[in-house]
Protein backbone atom coordinates (compact mmCIF):
# COMPACT_ATOMS: atom_id res chain seq x y z
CA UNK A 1 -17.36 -11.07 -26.56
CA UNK A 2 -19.61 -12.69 -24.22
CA UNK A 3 -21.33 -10.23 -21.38
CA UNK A 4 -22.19 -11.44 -18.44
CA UNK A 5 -24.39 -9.50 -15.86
CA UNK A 6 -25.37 -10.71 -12.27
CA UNK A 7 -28.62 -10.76 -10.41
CA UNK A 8 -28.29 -10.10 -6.88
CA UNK A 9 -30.22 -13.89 -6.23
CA UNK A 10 -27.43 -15.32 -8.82
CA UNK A 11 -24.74 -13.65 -7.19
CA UNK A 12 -25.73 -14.90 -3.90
CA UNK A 13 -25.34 -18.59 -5.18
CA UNK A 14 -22.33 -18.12 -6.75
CA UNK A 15 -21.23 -16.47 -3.45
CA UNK A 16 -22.20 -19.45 -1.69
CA UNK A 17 -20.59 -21.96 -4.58
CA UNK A 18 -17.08 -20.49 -3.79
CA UNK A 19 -17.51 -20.36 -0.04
CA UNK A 20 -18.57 -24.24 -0.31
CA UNK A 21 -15.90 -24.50 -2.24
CA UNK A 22 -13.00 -22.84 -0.35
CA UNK A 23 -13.92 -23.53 3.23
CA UNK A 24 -11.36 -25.42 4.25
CA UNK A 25 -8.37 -22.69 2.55
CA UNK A 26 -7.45 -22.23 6.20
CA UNK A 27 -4.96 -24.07 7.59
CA UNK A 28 -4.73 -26.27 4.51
CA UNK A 29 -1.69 -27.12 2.91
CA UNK A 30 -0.16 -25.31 0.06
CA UNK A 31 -0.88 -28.24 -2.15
CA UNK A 32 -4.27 -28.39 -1.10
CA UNK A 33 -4.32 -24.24 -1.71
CA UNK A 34 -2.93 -23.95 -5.17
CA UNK A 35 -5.52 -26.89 -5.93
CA UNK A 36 -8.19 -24.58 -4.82
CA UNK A 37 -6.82 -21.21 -6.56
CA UNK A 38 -6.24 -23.11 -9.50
CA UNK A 39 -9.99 -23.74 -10.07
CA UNK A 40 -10.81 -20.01 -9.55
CA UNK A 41 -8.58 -17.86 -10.26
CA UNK A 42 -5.35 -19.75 -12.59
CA UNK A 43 -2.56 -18.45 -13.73
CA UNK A 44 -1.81 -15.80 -16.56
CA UNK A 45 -1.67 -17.25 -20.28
CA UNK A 46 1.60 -15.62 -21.83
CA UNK A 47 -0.64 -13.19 -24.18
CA UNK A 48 -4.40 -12.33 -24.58
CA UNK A 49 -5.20 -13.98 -28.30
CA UNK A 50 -8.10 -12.48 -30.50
CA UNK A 51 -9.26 -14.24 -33.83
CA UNK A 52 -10.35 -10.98 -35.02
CA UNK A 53 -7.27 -9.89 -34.65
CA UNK A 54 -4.42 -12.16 -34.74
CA UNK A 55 -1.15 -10.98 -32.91
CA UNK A 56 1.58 -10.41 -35.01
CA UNK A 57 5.37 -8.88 -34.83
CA UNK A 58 4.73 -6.07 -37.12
CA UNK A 59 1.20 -5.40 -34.98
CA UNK A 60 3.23 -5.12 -31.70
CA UNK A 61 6.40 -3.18 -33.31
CA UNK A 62 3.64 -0.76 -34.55
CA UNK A 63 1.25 -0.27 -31.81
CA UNK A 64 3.90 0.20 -29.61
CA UNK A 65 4.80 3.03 -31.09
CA UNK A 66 0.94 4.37 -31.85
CA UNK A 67 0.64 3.90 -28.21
CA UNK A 68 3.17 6.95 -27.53
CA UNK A 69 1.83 9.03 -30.24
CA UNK A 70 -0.25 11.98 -29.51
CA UNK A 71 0.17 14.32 -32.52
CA UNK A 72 -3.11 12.57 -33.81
CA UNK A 73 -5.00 14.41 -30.83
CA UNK A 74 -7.00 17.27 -30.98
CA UNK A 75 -4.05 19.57 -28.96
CA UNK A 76 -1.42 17.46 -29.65
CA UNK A 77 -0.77 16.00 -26.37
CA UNK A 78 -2.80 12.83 -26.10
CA UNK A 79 -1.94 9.40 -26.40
CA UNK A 80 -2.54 6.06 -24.80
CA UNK A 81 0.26 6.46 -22.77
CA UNK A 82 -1.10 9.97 -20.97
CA UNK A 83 -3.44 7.90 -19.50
CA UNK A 84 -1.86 4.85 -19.06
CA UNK A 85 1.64 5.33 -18.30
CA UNK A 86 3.65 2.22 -18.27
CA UNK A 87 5.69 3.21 -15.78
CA UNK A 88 3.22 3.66 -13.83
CA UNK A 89 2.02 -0.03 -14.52
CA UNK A 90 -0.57 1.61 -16.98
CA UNK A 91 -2.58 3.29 -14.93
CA UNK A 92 -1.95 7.57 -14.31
CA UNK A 93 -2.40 7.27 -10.80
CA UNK A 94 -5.58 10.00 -10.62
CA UNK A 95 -9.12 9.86 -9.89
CA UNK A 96 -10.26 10.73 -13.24
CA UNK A 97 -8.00 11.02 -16.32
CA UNK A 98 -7.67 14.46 -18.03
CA UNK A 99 -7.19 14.17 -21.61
CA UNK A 100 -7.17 17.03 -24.27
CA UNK A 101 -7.56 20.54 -23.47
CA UNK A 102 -7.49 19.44 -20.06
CA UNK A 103 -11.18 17.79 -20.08
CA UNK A 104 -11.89 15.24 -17.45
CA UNK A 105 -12.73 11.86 -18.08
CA UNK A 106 -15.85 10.46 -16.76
CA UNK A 107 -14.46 7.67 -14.85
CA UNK A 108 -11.06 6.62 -13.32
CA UNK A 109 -8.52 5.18 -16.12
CA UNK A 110 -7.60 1.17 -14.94
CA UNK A 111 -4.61 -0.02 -15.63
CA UNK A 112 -4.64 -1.63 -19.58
CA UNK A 113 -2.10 -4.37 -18.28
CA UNK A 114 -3.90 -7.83 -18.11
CA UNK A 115 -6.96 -6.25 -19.61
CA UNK A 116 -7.38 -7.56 -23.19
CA UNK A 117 -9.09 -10.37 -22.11
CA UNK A 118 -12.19 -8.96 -20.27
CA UNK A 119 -15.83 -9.62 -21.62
CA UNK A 120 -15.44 -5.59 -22.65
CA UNK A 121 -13.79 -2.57 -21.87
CA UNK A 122 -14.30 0.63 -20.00
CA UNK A 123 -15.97 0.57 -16.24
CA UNK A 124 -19.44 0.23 -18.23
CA UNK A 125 -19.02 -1.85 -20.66
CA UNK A 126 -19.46 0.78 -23.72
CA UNK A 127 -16.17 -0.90 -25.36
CA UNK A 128 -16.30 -4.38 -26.98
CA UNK A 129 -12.57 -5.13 -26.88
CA UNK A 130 -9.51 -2.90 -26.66
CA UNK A 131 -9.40 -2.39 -30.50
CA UNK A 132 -12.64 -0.81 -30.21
CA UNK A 133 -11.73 1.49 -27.29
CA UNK A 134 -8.16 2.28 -29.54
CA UNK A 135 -10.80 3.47 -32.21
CA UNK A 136 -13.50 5.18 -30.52
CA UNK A 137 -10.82 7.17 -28.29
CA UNK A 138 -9.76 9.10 -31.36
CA UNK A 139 -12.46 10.84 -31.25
CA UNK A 140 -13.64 11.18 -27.75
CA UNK A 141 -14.16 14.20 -26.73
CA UNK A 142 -12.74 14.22 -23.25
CA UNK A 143 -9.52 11.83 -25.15
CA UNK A 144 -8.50 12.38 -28.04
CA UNK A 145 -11.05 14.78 -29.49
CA UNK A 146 -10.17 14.52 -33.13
CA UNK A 147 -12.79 15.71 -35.30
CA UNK A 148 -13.15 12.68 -37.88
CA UNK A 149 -11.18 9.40 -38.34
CA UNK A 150 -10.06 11.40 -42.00
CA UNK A 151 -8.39 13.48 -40.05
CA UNK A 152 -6.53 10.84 -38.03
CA UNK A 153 -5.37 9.00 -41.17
CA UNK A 154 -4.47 12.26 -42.94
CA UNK A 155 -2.17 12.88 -40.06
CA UNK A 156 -0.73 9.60 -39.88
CA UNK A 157 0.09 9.60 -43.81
CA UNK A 158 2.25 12.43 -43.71
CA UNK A 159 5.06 10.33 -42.14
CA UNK A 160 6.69 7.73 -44.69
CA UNK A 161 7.91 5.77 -41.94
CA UNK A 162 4.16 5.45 -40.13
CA UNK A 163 2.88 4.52 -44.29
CA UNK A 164 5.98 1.80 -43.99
CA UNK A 165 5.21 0.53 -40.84
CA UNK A 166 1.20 -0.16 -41.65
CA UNK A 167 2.44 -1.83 -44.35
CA UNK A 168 4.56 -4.00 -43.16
CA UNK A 169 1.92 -4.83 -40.48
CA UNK A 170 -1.35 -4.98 -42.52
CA UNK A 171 0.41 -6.19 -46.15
CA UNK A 172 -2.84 -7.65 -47.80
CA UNK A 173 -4.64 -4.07 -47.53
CA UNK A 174 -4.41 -1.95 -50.26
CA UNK A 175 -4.67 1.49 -47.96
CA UNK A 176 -3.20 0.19 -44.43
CA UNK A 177 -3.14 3.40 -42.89
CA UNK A 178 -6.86 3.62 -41.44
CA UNK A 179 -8.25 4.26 -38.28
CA UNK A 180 -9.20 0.52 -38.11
CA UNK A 181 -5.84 -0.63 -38.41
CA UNK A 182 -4.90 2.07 -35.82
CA UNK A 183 -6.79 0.38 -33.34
CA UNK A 184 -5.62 -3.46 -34.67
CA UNK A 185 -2.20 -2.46 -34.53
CA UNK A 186 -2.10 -1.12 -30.65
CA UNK A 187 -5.43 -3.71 -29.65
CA UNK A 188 -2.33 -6.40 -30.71
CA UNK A 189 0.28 -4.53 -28.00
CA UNK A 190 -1.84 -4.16 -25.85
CA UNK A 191 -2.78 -7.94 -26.01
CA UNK A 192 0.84 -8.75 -24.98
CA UNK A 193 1.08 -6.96 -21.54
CA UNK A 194 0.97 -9.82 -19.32
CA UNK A 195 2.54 -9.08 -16.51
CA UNK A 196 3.23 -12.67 -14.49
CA UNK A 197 3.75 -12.65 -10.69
CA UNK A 198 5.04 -14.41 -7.62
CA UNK A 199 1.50 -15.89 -7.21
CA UNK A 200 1.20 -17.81 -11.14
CA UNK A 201 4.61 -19.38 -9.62
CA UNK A 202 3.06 -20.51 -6.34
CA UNK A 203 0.12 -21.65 -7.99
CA UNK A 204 2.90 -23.15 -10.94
CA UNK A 205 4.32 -25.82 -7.73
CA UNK A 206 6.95 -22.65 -6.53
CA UNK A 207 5.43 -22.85 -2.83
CA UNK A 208 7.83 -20.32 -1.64
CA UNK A 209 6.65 -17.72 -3.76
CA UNK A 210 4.18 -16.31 -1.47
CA UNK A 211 4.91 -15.74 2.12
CA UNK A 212 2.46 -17.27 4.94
CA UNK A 213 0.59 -14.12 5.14
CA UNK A 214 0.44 -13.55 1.44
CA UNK A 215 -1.10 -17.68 1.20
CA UNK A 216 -3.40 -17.01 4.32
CA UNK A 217 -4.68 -13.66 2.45
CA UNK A 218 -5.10 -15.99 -0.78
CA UNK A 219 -7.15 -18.14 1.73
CA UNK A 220 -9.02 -15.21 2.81
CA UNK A 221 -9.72 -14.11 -0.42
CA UNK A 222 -11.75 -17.33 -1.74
CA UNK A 223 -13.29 -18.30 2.07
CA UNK A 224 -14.69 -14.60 2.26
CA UNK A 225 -16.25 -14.45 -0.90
CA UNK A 226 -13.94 -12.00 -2.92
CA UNK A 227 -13.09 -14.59 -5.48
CA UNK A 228 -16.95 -15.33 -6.52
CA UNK A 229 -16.78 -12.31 -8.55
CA UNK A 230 -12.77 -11.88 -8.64
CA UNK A 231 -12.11 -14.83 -10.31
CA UNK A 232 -10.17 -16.16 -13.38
CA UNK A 233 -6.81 -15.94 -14.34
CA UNK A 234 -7.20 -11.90 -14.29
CA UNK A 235 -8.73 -11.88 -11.28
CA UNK A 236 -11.65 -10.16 -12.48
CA UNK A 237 -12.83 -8.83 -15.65
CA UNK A 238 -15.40 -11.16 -16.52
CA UNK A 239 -18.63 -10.01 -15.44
CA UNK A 240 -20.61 -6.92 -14.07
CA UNK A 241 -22.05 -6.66 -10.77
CA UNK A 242 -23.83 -4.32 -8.52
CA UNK A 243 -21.49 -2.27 -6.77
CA UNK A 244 -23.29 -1.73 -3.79
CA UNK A 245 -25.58 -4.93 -2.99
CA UNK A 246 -25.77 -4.65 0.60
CA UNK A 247 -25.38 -1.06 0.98
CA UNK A 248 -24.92 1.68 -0.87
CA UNK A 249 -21.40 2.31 -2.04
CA UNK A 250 -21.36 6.46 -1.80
CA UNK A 251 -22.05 5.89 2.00
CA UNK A 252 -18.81 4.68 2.62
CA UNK A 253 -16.53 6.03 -0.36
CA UNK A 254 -15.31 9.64 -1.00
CA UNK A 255 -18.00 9.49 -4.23
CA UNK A 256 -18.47 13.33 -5.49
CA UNK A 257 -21.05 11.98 -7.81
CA UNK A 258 -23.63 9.25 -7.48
CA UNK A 259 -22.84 7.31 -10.90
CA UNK A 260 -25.58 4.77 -12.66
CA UNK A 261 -23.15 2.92 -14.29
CA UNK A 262 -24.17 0.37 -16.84
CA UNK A 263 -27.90 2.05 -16.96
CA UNK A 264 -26.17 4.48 -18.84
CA UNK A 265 -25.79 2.34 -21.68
CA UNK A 266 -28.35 0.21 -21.22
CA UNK A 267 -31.43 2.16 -20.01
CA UNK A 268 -32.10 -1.19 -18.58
CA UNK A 269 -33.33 0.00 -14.25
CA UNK A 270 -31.80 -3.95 -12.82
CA UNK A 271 -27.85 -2.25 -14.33
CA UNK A 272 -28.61 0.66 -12.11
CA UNK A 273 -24.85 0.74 -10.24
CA UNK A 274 -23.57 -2.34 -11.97
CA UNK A 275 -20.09 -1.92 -13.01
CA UNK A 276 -17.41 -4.27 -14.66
CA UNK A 277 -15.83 -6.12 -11.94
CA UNK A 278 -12.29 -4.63 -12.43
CA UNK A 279 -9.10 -6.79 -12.97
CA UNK A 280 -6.78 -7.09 -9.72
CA UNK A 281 -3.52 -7.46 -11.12
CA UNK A 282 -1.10 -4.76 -9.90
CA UNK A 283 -4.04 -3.46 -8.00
CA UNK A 284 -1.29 -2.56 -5.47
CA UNK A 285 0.46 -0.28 -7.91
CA UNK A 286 -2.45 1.48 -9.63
CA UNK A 287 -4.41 3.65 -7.14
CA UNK A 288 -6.64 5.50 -6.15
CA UNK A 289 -9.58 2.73 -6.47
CA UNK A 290 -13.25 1.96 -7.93
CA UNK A 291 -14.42 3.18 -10.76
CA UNK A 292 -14.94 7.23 -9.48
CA UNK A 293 -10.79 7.12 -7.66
CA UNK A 294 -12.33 7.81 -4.34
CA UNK A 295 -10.62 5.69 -2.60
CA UNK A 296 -6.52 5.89 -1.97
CA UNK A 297 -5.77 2.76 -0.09
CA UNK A 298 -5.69 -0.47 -1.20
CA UNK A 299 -6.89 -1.73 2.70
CA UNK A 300 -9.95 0.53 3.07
CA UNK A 301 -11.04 -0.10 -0.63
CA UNK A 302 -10.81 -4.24 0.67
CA UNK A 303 -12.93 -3.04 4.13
CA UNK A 304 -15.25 -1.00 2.22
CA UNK A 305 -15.79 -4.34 -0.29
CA UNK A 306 -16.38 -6.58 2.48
CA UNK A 307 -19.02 -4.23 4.06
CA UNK A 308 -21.09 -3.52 0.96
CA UNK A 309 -20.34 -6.79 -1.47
CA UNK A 310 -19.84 -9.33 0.80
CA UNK A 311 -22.18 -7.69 3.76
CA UNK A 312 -18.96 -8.22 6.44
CA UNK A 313 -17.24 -6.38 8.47
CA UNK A 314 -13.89 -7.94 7.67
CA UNK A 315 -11.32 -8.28 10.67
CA UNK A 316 -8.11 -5.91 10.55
CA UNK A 317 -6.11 -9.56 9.84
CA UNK A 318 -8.50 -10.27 7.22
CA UNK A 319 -8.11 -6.97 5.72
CA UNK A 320 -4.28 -7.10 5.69
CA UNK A 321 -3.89 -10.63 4.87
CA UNK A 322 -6.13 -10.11 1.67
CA UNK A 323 -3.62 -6.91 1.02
CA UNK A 324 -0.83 -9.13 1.71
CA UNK A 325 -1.92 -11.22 -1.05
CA UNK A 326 -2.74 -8.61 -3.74
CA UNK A 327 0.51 -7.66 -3.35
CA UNK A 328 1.52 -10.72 -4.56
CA UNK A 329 -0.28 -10.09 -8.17
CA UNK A 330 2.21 -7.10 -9.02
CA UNK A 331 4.25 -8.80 -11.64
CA UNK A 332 6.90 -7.86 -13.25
CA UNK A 333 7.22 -5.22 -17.03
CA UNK A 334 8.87 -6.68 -19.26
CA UNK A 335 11.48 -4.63 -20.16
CA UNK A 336 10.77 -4.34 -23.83
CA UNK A 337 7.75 -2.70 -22.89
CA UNK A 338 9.47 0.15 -20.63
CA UNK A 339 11.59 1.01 -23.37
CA UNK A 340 10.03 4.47 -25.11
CA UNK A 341 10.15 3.92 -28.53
CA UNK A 342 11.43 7.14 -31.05
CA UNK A 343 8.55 8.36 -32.92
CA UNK A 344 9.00 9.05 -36.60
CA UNK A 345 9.95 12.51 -37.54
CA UNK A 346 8.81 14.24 -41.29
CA UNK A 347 11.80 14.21 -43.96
């Protein structure tokens, strides 16, 4: 996956690009707005390909099922869905996860809808792609906490229907039950939560799909700024930034903790505070927000982003407008994916 970080002096330009680019959002038309969104932002593709790991019905059937299972945790009561609910549009609703033996994660869980396609996973960056955060969660020790991948596939043996249902999914390998095909088989579920919304139909020729306050917050969002690092059809997700480049962000969040972010993985001093720019689909359904959950609403988490990003103090229209229109990015489950599925039992 490609990894993109930004200088401050880079981010500046591109800053700049998209205001050049955008200035005339208000007060245009709506043809003359979904031209403009198109070329940043776009709308959702109808799944989140990998050629590493090609999407297939008997990857989706079983991942969806490994998603709900948590007797492969250390206690027994962790599984992707803990922290992800889907009910919860995938995301558990508190600052920081708690996952087995109830250990705290180090960061605030995002939501794994619309995520598959980011340039990696995890607030820092320390997961290349959703199959590799499916793997190494086994045996994290605030997640899973299993002791050994053995152990994982020992567990999952003991069920004929599990040694069936790897089969079926991964039929050219002559032991399908591994921890590798684990993390293939719910990496290819998780690559089909797409969750469309009223604003891919506006920006699909639907011009009534978005009210005039949700279209003047979509204008709001590019001429401000928000969508020089926002952008793409996730609305984020492709790059890491400084979180903080005008001002510190503790000094106007709830932050407990100052966190380095990406220096911790890359020792490198320029990633001090440089997170993933997160994804901002559903962002209205999945606080509390940034990457520590110290912030609960959706407007002060926008004022505190134009202060310390974008160096603004945004206008209380501005700030609701742009709320307006992040509303408009909650799309719809589909409602195979609310369905629990039945785990298999021992005979």
């Amino acid at each position: 996956m490609r990894k993109v970080t930004l200088t401050l002096g880079f981010a500046t330009t591109l800053f700049l690009s998209f205001l050049f680019l955008s200035n005339a959002s208000f007060g245009a038309s709506d043809e003359e707005l979904i031209r403009k969104a198109s070329a940043v932002l776009g709308p959702l593709p109808a799944s989140m390909p990998s050629e590493q790991n090609p999407i297939t019905p008997e990857k989706v059937k079983l991942g969806k099922i490994l998603y709900y299972e948590s007797r492969i945790s250390v206690d027994g009561t962790v599984s992707c869905s803990r922290c992800h609910p889907i009910s919860l549009y995938a995301a558990d609703g508190l600052r920081k996860s708690i996952g087995n033996r109830c250990k705290e994660n180090p960061r605030n869980d995002p939501t794994v809808f619309n995520a598959a396609s980011q340039i990696a996973e995890h607030w820092i960056g320390n997961r290349t792609s959703v199959e590799d955060q499916a793997k190494q969660a086994l045996l994290g020790p605030p997640s899973f906490g299993m002791p050994s991948y053995a152990s994982v596939e020992k567990i999952l043996r003991s069920f004929k229907d599990y040694q069936t249902m790897f089969k079926q999914a991964f039929p050219e390998d002559k032991e399908p039950v591994t921890a590798d095909n684990f993390a293939k088989a719910v990496g290819a579920f998780e690559r089909t939560l797409v969750t469309p919304a009223p604003f891919d139909s506006f920006l699909k020729g639907d011009k009534s799909a978005l009210d005039d306050k949700q279209k003047s917050g979509l204008g709001t969002f590019m001429d401000a700024g928000c969508s020089g690092c926002h952008s793409s059809p996730f609305v984020g997700g492709q790059m890491y930034q400084k979180f903080g480049i005008f001002e510190p962000y503790w000094k106007y969040t709830k932050s407990k903790k100052i966190d380095v972010g990406r220096f911790a993985v890359t020792k490198n001093e320029s990633d001090k505070y440089f997170f993933k720019v997160p994804v901002l689909r559903n962002v209205a359904k999945t606080p509390p927000y940034f990457h520590d959950g110290s912030v609960d609403h959706l407007e002060d988490a926008i004022r505190i982003m134009g202060k310390i990003q974008l160096g603004k103090d945004l206008t209380q229209k501005q700030i609701d407008d742009i709320a307006a229109f992040l509303d408009s990015l909650t799309g719809k489950i589909p409602e195979d994916v609310l369905t629990v599925p039945v785990l298999p039992t021992k005979e």
